[in-house]
C-alpha atoms as a PDB file:
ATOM      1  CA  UNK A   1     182.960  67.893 157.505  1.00  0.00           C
ATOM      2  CA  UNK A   2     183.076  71.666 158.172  1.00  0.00           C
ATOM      3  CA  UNK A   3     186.861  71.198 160.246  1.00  0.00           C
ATOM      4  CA  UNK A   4     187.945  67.470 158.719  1.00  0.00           C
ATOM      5  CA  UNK A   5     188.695  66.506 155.060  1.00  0.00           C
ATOM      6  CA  UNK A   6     189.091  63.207 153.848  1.00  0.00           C
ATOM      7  CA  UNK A   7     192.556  62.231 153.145  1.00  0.00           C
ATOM      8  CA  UNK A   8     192.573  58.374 152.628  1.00  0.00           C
ATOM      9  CA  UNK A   9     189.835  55.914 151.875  1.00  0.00           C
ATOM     10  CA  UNK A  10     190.809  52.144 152.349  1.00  0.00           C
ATOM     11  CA  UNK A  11     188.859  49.114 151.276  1.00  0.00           C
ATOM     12  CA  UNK A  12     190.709  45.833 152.879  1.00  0.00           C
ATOM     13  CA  UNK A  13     189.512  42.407 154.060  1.00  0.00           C
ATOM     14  CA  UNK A  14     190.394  38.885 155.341  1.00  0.00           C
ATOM     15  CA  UNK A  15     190.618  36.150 152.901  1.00  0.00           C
ATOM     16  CA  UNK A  16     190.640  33.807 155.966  1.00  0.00           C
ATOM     17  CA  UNK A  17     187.463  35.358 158.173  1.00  0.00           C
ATOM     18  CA  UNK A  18     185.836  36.543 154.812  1.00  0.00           C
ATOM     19  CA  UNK A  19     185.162  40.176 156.782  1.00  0.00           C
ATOM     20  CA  UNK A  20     185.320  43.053 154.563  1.00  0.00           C
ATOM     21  CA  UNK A  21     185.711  46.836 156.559  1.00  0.00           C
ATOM     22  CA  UNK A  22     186.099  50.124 155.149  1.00  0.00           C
ATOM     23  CA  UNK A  23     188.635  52.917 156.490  1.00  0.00           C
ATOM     24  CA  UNK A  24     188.098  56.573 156.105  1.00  0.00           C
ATOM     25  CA  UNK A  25     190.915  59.028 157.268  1.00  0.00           C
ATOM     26  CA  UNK A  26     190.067  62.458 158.357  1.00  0.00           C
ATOM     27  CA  UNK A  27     192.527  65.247 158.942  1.00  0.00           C
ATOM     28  CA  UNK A  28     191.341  68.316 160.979  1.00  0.00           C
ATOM     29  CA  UNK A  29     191.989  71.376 158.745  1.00  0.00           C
ATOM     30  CA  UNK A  30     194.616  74.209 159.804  1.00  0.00           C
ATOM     31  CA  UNK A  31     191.219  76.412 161.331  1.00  0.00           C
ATOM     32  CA  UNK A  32     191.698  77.522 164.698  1.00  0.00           C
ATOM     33  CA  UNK A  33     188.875  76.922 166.884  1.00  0.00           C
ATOM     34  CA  UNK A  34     186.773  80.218 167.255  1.00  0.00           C
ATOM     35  CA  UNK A  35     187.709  83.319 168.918  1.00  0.00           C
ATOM     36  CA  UNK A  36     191.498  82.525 168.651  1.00  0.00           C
ATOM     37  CA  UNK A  37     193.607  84.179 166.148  1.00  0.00           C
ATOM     38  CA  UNK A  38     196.765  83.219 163.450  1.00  0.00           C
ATOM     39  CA  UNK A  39     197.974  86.395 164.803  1.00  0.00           C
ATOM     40  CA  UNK A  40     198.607  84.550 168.555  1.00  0.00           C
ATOM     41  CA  UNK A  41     198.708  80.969 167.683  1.00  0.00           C
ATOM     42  CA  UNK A  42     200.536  78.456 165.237  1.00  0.00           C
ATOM     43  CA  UNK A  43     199.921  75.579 163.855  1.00  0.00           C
ATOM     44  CA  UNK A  44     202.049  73.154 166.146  1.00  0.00           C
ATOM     45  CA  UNK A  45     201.368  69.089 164.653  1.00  0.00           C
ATOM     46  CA  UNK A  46     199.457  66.451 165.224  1.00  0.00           C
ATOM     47  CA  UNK A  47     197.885  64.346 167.791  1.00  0.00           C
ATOM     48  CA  UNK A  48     197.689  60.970 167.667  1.00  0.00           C
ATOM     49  CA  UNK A  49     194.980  59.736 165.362  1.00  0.00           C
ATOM     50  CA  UNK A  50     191.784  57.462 166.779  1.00  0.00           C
ATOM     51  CA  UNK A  51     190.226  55.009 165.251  1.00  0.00           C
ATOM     52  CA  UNK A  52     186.308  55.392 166.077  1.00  0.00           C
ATOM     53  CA  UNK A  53     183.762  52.069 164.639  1.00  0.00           C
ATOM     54  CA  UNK A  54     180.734  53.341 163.004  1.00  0.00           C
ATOM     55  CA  UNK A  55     177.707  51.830 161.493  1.00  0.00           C
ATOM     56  CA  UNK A  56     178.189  49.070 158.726  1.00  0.00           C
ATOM     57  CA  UNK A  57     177.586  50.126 155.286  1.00  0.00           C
ATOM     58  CA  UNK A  58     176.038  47.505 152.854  1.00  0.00           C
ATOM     59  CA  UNK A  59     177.542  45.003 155.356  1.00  0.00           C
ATOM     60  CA  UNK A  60     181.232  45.952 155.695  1.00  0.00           C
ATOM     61  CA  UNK A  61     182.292  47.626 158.992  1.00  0.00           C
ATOM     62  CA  UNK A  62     183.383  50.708 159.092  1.00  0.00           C
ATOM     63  CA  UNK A  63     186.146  52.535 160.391  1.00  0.00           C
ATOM     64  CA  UNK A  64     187.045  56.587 160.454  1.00  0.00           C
ATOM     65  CA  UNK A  65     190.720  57.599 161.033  1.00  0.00           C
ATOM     66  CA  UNK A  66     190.456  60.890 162.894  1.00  0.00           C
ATOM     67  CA  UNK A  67     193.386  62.708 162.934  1.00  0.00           C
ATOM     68  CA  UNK A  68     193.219  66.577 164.881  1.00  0.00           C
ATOM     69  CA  UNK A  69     195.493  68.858 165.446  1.00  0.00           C
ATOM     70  CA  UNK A  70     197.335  71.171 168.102  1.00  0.00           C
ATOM     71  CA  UNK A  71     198.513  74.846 167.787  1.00  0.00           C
ATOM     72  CA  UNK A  72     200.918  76.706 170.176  1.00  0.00           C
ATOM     73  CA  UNK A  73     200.840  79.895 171.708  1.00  0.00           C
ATOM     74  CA  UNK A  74     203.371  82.082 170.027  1.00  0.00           C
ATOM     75  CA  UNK A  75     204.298  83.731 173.479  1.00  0.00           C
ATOM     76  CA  UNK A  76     203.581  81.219 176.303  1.00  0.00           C
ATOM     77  CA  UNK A  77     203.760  77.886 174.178  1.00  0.00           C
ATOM     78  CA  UNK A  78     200.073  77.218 175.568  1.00  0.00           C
ATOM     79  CA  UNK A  79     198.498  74.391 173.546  1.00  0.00           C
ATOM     80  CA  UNK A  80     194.985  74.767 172.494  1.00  0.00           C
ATOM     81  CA  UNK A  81     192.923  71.950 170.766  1.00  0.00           C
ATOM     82  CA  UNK A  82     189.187  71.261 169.544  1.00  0.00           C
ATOM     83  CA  UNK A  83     186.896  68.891 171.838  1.00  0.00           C
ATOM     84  CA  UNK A  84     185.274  66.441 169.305  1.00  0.00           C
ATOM     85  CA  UNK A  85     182.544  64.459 171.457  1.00  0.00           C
ATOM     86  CA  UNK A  86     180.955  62.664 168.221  1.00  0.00           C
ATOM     87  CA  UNK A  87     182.914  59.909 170.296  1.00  0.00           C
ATOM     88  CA  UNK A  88     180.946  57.689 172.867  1.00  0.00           C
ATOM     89  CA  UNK A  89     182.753  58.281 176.257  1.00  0.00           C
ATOM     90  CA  UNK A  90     185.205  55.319 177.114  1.00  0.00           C
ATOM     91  CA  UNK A  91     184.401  53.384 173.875  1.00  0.00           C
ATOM     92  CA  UNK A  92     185.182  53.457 170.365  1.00  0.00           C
ATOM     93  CA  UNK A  93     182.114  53.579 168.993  1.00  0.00           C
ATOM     94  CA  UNK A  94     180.642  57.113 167.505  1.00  0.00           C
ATOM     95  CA  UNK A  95     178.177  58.300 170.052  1.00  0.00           C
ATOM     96  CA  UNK A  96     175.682  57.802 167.686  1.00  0.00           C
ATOM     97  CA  UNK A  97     176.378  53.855 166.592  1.00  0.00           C
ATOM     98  CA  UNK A  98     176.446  53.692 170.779  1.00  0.00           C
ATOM     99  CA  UNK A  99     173.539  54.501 171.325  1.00  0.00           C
ATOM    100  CA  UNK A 100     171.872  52.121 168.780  1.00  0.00           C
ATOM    101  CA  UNK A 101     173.909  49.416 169.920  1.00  0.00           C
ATOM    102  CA  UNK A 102     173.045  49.545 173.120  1.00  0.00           C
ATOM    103  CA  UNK A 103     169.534  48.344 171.908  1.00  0.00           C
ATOM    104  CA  UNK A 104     170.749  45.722 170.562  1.00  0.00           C
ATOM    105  CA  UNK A 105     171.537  43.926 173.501  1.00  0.00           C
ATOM    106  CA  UNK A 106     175.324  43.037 173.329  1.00  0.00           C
ATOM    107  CA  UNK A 107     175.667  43.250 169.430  1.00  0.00           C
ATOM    108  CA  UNK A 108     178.485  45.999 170.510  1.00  0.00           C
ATOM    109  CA  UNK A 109     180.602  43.675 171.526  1.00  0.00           C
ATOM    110  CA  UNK A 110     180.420  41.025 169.290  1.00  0.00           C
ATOM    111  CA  UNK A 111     180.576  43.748 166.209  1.00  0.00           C
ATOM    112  CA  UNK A 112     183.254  45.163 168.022  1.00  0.00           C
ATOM    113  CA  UNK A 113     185.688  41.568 168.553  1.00  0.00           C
ATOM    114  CA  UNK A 114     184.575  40.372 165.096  1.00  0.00           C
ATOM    115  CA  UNK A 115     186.232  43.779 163.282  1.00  0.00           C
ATOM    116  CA  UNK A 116     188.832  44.422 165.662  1.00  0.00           C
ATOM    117  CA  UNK A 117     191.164  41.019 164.699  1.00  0.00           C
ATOM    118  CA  UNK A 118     191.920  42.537 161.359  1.00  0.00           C
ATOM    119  CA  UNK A 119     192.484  45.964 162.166  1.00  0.00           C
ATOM    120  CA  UNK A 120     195.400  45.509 165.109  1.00  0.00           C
ATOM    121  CA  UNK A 121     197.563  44.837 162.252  1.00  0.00           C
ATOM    122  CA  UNK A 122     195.958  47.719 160.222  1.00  0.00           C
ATOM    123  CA  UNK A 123     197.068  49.875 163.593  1.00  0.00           C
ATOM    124  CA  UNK A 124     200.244  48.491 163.730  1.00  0.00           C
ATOM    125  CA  UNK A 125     201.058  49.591 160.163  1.00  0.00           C
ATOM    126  CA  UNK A 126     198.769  52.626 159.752  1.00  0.00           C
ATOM    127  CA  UNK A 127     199.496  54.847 156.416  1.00  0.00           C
ATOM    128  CA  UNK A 128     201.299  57.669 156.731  1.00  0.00           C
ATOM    129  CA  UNK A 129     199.659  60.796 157.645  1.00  0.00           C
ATOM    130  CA  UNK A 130     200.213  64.391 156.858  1.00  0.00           C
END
């Protein structure tokens, strides 16, 4: 939580596959990453927010919004951004849900296909962002 604060918190479900899931939105604060400076950079906008799967709680799945940010270069228009790898490498799964998964002998994907149904149209209509 020390560069993301929660800006949304969504409880939805589907009458018709009874599946309740849980969305958190995070939105990296204006810090620049360390040894970079206000004085040299600017806060530029957004990037495109990811949706990341993370453990169940009390049965619902569990979703976190994770919207970061860029900042420009005030002289060369360089773009600088933090690398977040809480995010298992070509999945979207934290690393840490991952790695239990994998455990669990192919419980990642059907956890994965039973929550993702209800949230394409959840991604098609996402809530606006700051």
């Amino acid at each position: 939580m020390e560069y993301f604060e929660i800006t949304d918190y969504q409880e939805l479900c589907s009458i018709q596959d009874k599946l309740e899931f849980i969305i958190v939105d995070f939105v990296e604060r204006n810090q620049l990453p360390n040894g970079y400076s206000f004085d040299e950079y600017e806060t530029k906008d957004f990037m495109s927010s990811k949706l990341i799967q993370d453990f169940l709680i009390r049965g619902k799945g569990v979703y976190l919004r994770v919207i970061k940010r860029r900042w420009r270069h005030k002289q060369t228009g360089a773009i600088i951004k933090r690398d977040f790898s809480f995010m298992a490498e070509g999945s979207k799964f934290t690393a840490e849900l991952s790695d239990f998964l994998k455990d669990a002998s192919g419980y990642a994907t059907r956890y994965h296909e039973q929550y993702s149904q209800l949230l394409s149209s959840e991604e098609q209509n996402p809530p606006k962002t700051l």
